[in-house]
Structures are given as C-alpha cells and as structure tokens.
PDB file of N, CA and C in Angstrom:
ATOM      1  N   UNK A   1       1.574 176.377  22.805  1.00  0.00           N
ATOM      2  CA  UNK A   1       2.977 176.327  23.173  1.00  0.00           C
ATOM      3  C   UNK A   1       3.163 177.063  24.500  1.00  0.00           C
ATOM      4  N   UNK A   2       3.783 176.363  25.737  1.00  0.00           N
ATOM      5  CA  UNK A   2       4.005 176.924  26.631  1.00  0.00           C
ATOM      6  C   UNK A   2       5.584 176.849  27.000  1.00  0.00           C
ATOM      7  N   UNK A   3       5.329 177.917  27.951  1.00  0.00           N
ATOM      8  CA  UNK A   3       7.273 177.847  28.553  1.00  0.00           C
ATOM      9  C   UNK A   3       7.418 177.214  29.097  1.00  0.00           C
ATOM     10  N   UNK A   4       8.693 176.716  29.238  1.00  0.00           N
ATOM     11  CA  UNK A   4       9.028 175.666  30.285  1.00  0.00           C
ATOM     12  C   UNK A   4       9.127 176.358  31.803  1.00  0.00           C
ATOM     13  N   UNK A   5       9.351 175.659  32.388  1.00  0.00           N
ATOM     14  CA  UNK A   5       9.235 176.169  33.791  1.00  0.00           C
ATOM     15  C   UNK A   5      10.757 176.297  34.541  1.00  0.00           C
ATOM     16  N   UNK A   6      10.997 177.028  35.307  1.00  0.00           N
ATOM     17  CA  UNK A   6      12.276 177.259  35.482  1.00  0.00           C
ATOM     18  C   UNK A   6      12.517 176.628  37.203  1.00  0.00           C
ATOM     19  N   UNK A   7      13.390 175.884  37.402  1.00  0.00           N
ATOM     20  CA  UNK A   7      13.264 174.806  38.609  1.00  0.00           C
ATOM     21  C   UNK A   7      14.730 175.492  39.836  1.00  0.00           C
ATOM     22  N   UNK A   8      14.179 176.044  40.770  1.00  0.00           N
ATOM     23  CA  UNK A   8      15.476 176.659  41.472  1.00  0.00           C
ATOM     24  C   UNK A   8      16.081 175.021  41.685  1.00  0.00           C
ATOM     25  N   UNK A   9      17.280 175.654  41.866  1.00  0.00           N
ATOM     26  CA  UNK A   9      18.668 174.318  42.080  1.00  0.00           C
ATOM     27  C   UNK A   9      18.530 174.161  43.606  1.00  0.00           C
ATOM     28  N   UNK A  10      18.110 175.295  44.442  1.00  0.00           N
ATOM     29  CA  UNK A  10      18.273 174.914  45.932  1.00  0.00           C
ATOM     30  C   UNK A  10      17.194 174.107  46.692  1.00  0.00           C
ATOM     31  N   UNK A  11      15.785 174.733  45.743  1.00  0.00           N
ATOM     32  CA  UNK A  11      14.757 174.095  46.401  1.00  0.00           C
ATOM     33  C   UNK A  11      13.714 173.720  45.181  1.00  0.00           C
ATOM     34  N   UNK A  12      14.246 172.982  44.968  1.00  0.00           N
ATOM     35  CA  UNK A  12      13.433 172.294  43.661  1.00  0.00           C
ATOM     36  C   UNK A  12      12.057 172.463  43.382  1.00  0.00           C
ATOM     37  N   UNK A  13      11.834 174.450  43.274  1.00  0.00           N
ATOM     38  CA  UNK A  13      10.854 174.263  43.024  1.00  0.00           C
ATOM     39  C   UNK A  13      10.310 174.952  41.344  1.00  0.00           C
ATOM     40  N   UNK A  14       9.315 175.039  40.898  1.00  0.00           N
ATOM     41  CA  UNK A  14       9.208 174.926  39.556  1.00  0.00           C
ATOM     42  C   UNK A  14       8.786 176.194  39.733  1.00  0.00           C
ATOM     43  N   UNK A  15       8.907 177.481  38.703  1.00  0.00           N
ATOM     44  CA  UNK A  15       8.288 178.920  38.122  1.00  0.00           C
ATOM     45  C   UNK A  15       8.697 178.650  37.029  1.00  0.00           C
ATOM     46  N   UNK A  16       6.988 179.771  36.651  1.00  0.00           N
ATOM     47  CA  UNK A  16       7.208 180.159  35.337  1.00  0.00           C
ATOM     48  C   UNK A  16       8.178 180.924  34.623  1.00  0.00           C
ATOM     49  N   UNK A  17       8.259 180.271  33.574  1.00  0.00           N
ATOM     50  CA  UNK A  17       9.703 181.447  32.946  1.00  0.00           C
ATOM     51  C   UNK A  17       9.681 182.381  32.556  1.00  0.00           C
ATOM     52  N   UNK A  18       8.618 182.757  32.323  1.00  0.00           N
ATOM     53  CA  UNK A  18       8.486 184.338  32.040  1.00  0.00           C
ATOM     54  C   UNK A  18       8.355 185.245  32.631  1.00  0.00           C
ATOM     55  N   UNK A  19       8.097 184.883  33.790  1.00  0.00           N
ATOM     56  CA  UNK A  19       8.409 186.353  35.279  1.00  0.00           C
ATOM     57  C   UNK A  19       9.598 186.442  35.325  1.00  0.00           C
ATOM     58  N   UNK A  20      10.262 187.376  34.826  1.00  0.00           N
ATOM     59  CA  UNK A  20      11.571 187.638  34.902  1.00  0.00           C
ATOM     60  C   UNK A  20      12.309 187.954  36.538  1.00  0.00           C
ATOM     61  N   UNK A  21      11.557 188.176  37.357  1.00  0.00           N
ATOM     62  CA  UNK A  21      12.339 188.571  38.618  1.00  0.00           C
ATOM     63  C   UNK A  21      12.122 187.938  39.459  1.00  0.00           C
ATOM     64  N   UNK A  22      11.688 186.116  39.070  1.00  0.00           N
ATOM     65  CA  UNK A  22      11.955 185.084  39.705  1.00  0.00           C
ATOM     66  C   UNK A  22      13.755 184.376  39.821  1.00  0.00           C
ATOM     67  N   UNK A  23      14.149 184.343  39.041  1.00  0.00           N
ATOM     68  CA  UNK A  23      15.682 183.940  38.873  1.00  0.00           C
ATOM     69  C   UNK A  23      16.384 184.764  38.745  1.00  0.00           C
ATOM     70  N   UNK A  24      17.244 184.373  40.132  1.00  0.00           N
ATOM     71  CA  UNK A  24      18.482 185.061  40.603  1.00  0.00           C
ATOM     72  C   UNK A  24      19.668 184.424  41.097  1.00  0.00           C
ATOM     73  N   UNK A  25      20.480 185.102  39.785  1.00  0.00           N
ATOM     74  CA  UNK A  25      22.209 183.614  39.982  1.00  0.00           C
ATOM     75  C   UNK A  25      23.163 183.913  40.793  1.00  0.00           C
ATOM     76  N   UNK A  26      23.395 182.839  41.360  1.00  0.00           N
ATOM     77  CA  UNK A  26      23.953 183.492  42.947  1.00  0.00           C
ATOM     78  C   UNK A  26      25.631 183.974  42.263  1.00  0.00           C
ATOM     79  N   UNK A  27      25.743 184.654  43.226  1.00  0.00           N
ATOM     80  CA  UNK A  27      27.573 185.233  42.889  1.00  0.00           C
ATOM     81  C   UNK A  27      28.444 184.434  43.185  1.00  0.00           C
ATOM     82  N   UNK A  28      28.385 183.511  43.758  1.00  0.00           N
ATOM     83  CA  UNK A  28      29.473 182.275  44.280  1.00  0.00           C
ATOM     84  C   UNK A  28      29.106 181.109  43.260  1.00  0.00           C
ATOM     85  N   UNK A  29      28.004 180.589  43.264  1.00  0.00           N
ATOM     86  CA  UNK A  29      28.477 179.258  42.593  1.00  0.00           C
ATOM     87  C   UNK A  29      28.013 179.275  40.880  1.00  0.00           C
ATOM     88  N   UNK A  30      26.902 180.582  40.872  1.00  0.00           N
ATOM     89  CA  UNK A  30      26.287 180.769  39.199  1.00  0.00           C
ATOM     90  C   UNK A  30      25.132 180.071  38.726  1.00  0.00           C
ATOM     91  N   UNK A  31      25.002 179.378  39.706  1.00  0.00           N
ATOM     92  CA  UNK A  31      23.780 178.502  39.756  1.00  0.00           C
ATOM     93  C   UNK A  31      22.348 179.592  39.355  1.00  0.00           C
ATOM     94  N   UNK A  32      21.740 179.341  38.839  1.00  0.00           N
ATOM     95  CA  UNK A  32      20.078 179.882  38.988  1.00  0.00           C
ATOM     96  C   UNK A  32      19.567 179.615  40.222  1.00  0.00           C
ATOM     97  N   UNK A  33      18.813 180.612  40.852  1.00  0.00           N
ATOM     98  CA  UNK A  33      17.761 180.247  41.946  1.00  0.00           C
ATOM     99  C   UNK A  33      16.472 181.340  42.117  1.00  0.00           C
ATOM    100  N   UNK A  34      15.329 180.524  42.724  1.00  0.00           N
ATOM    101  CA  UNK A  34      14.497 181.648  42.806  1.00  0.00           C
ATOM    102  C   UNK A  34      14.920 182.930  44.013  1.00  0.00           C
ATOM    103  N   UNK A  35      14.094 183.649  44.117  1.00  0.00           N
ATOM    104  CA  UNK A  35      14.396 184.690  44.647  1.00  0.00           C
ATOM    105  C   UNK A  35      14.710 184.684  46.548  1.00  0.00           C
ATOM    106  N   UNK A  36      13.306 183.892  46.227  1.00  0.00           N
ATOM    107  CA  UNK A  36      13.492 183.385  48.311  1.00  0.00           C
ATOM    108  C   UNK A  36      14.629 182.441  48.461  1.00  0.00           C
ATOM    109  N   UNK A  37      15.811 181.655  47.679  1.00  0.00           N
ATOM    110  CA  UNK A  37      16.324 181.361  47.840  1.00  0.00           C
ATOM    111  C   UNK A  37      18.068 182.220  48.250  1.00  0.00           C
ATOM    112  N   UNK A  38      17.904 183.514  47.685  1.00  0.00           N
ATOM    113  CA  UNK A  38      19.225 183.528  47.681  1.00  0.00           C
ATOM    114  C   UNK A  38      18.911 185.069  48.765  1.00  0.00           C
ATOM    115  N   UNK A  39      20.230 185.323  49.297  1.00  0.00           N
ATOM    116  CA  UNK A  39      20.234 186.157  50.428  1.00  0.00           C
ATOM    117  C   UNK A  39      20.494 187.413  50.130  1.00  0.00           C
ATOM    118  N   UNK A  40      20.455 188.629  50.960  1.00  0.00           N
ATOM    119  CA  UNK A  40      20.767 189.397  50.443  1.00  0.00           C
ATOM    120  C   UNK A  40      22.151 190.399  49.946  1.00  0.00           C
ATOM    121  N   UNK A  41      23.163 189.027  49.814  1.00  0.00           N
ATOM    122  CA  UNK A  41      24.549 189.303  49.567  1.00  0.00           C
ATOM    123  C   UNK A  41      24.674 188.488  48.395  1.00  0.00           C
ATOM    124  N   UNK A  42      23.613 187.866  47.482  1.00  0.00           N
ATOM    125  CA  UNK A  42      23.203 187.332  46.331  1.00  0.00           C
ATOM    126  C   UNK A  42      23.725 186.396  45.994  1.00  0.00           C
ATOM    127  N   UNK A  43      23.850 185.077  47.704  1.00  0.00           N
ATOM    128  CA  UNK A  43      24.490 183.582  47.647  1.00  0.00           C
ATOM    129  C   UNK A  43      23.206 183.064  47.939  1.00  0.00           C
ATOM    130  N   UNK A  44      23.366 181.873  47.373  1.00  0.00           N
ATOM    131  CA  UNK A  44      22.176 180.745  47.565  1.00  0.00           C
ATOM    132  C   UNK A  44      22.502 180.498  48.869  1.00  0.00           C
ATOM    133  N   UNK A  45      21.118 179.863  49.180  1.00  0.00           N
ATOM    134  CA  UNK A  45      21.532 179.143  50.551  1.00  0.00           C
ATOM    135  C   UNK A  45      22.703 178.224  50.865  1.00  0.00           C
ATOM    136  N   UNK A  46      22.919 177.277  49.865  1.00  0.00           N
ATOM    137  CA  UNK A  46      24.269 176.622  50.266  1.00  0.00           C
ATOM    138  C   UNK A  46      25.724 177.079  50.238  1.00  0.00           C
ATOM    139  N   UNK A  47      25.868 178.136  49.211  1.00  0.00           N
ATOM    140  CA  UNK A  47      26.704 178.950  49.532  1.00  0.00           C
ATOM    141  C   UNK A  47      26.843 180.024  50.960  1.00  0.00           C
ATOM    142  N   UNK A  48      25.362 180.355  51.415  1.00  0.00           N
ATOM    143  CA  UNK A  48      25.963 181.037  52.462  1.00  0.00           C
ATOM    144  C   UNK A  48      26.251 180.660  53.822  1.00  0.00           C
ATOM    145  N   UNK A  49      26.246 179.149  54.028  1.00  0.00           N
ATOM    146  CA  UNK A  49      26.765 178.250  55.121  1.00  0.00           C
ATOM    147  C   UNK A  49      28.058 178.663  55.179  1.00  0.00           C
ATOM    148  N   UNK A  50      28.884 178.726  54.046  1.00  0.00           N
ATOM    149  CA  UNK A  50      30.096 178.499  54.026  1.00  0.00           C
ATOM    150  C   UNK A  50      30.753 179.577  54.397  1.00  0.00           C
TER     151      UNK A  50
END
C-alpha cells in the first residue's frame, strides 16, 4: 500500500505525501501547492500577479 501522491495546482507536479513540508496552501486562493511554488508572502504564483 502506497500514498498517493500529492500534485501542486500551479505546476502540476506530483510529491510524495508524506513529506509533510512539501504542501503549502496559499492565503489567497487555499489551493495546495508545493513549496517552490508559493512566495514568500504565502501566495501561489497566480495569485501573486495580481
């Protein structure tokens, strides 16, 4: 039995789910993302265009 894999929303990419300090939910939209995705004001990339 394995874990599923956890897929950031910004950059579709796949981690394991059990490293916990891969996913990080951005403060604007709540989305899950991995870590290189979100900035250090804790918006995903598409949120921080805006």
């Amino acid at each position: 039995m394995s874990d599923p894999e956890f897929v950031c929303a910004a950059c579709d990419k796949g981690h394991e789910s059990h490293a916990g300090d891969v996913m990080t939910e951005c403060r604007v939209c709540n989305r899950l993302h991995c870590t290189e995705c979100v900035d250090e004001y804790g918006r995903c990339i598409e949120c921080s265009k805006d």
